[in-house]
C-alpha atoms as a PDB file:
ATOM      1  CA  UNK A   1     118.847  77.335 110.848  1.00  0.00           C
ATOM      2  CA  UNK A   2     119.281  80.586 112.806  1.00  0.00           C
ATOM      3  CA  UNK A   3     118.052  82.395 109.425  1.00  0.00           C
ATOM      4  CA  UNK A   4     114.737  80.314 110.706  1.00  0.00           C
ATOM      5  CA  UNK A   5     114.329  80.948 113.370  1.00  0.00           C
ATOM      6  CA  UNK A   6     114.505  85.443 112.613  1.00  0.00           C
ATOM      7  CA  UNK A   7     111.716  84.776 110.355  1.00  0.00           C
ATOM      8  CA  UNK A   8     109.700  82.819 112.501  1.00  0.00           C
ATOM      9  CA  UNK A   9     110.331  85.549 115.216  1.00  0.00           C
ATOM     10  CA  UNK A  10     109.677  88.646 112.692  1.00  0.00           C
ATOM     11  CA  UNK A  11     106.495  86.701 111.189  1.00  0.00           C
ATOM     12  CA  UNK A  12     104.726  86.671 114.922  1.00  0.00           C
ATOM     13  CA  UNK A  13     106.116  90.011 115.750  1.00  0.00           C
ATOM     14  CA  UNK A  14     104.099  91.212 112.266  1.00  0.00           C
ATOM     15  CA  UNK A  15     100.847  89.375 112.730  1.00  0.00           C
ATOM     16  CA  UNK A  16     100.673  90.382 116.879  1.00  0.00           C
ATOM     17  CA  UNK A  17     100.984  93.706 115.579  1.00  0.00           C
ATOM     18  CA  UNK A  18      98.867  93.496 112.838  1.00  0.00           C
ATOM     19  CA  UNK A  19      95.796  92.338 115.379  1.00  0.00           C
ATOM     20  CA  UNK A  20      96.128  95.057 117.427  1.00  0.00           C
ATOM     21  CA  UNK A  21      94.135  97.215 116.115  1.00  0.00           C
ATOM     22  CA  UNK A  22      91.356  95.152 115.288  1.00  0.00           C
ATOM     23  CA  UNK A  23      91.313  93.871 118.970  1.00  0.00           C
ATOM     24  CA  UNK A  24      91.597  97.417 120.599  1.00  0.00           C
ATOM     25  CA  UNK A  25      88.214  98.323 118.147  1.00  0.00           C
ATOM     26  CA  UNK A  26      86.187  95.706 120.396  1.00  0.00           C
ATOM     27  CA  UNK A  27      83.626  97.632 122.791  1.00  0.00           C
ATOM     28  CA  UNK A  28      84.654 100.683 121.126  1.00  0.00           C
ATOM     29  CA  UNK A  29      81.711 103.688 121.669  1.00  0.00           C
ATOM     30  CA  UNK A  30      81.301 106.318 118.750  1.00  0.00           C
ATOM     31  CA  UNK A  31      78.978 109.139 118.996  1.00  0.00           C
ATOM     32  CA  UNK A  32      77.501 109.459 115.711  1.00  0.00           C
ATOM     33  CA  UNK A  33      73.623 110.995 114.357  1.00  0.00           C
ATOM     34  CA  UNK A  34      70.963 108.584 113.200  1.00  0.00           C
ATOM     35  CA  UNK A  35      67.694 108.387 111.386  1.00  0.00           C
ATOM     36  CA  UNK A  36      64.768 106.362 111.321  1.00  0.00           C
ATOM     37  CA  UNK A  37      62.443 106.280 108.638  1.00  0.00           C
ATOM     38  CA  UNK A  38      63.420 108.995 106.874  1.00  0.00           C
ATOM     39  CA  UNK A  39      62.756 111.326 110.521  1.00  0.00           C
ATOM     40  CA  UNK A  40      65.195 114.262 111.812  1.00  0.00           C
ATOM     41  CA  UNK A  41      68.791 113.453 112.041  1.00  0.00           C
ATOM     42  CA  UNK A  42      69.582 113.020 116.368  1.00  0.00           C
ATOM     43  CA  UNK A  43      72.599 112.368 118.540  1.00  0.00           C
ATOM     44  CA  UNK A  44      73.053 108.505 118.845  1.00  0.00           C
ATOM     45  CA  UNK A  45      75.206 105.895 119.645  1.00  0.00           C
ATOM     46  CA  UNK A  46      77.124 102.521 118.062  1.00  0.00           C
ATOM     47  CA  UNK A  47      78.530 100.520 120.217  1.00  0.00           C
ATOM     48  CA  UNK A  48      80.827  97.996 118.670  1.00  0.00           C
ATOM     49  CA  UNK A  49      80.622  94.375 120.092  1.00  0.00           C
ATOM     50  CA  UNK A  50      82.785  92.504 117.657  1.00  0.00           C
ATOM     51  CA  UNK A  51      84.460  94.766 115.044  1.00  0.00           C
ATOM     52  CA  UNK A  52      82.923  93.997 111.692  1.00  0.00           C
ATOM     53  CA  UNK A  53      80.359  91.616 112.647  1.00  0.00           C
ATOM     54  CA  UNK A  54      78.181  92.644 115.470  1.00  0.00           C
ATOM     55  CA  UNK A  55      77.014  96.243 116.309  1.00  0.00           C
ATOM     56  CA  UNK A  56      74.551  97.969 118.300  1.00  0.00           C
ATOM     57  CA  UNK A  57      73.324 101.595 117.680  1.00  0.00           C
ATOM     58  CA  UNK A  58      71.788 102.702 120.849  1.00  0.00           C
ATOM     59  CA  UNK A  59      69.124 105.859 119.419  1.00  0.00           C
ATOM     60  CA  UNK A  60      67.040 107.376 122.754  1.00  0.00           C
ATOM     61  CA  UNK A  61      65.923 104.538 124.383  1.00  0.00           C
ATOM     62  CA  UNK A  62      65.822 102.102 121.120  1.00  0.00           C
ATOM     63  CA  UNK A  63      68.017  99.632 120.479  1.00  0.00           C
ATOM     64  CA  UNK A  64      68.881  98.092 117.352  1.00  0.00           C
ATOM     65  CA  UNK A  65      71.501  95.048 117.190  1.00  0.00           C
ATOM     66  CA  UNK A  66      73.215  94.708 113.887  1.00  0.00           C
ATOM     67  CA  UNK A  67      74.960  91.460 112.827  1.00  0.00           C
ATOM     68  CA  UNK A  68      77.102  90.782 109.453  1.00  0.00           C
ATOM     69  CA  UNK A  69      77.417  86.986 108.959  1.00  0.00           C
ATOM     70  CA  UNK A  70      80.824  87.942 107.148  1.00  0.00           C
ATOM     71  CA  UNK A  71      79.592  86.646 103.566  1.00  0.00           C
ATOM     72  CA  UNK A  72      78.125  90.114 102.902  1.00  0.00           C
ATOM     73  CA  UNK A  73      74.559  89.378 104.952  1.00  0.00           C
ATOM     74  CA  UNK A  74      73.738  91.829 107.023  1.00  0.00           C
ATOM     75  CA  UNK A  75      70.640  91.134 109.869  1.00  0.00           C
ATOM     76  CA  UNK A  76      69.013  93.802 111.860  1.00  0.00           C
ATOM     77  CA  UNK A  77      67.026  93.300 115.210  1.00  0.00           C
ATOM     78  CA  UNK A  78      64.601  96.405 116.431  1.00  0.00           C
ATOM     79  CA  UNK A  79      64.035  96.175 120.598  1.00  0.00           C
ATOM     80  CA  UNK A  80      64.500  92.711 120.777  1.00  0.00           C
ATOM     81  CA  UNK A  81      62.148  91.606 118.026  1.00  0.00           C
ATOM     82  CA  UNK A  82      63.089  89.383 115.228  1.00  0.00           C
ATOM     83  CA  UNK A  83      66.102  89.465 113.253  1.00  0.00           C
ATOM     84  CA  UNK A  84      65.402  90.821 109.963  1.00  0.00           C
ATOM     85  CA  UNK A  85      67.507  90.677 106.681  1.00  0.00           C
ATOM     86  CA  UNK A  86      68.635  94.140 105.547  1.00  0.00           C
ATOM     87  CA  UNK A  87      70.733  95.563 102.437  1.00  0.00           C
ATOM     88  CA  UNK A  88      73.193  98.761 103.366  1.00  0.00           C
ATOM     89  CA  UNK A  89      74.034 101.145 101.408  1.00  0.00           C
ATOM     90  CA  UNK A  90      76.345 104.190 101.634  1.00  0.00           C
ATOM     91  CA  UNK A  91      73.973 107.425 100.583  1.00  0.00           C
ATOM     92  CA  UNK A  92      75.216 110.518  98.847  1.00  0.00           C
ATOM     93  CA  UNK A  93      76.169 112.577 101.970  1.00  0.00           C
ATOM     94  CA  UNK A  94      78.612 109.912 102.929  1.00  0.00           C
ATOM     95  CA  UNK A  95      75.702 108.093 105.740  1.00  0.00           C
ATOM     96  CA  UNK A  96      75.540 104.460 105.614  1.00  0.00           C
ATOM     97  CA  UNK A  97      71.808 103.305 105.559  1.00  0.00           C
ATOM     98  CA  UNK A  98      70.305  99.995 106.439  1.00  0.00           C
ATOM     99  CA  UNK A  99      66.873  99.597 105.196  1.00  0.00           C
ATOM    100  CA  UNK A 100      65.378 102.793 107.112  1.00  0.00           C
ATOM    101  CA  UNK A 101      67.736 102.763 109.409  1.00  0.00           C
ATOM    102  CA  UNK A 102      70.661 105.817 109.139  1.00  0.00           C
ATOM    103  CA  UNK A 103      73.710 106.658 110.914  1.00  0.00           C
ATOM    104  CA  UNK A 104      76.679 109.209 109.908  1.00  0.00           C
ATOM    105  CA  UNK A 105      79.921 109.984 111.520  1.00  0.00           C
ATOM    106  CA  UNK A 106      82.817 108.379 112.007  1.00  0.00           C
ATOM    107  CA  UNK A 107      81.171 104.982 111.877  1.00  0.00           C
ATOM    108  CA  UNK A 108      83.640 102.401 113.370  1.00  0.00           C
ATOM    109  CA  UNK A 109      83.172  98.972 111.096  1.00  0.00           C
ATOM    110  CA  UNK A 110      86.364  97.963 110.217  1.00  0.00           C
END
């Protein structure tokens, strides 16, 4: 019985620590360099609301939400207009793109 009772103490010991990290990633800010449209590369910023699954990159004054419905569907929303699907994909120099929209750095999504 006491052999129980270790594991059950080692098993919540693991997962706490295992969630951690994933909740000290919420509101986390990274500085990073974006592109719209195929424009210049400039200084922006993502803003992580919910690690994985919501993010907003902040670009000037523009604002565009990202949300991943955790299925692989990714939905983009420019300045409060409607959400739109998008695809990403990671380009050649290592930026991760979603349909116009660009972003490089240490991009904080998982």
């Amino acid at each position: 019985m006491l052999w129980l009772l270790v594991a059950l103490v080692l098993c919540g010991v693991l997962v706490e620590g295992a969630a951690a990290p994933l909740a000290s990633a919420q509101g986390q800010v990274a500085a990073l360099e974006c592109r719209l449209g195929g424009g210049p590369w400039q200084p922006c910023r993502m803003e992580v609301e919910d690690i994985g699954l919501h993010w907003v990159l902040r670009v000037g004054e523009q604002r565009i939400d990202f949300r991943h419905s955790g299925d692989g569907a990714v939905r983009m929303q420019k300045g409060g207009g409607p959400w739109q699907p998008v695809t990403a994909t990671w380009q050649p120099d290592t930026s991760l793109c979603w349909d116009g929209v660009c972003a490089r750095g240490d991009i904080p999504l998982d």
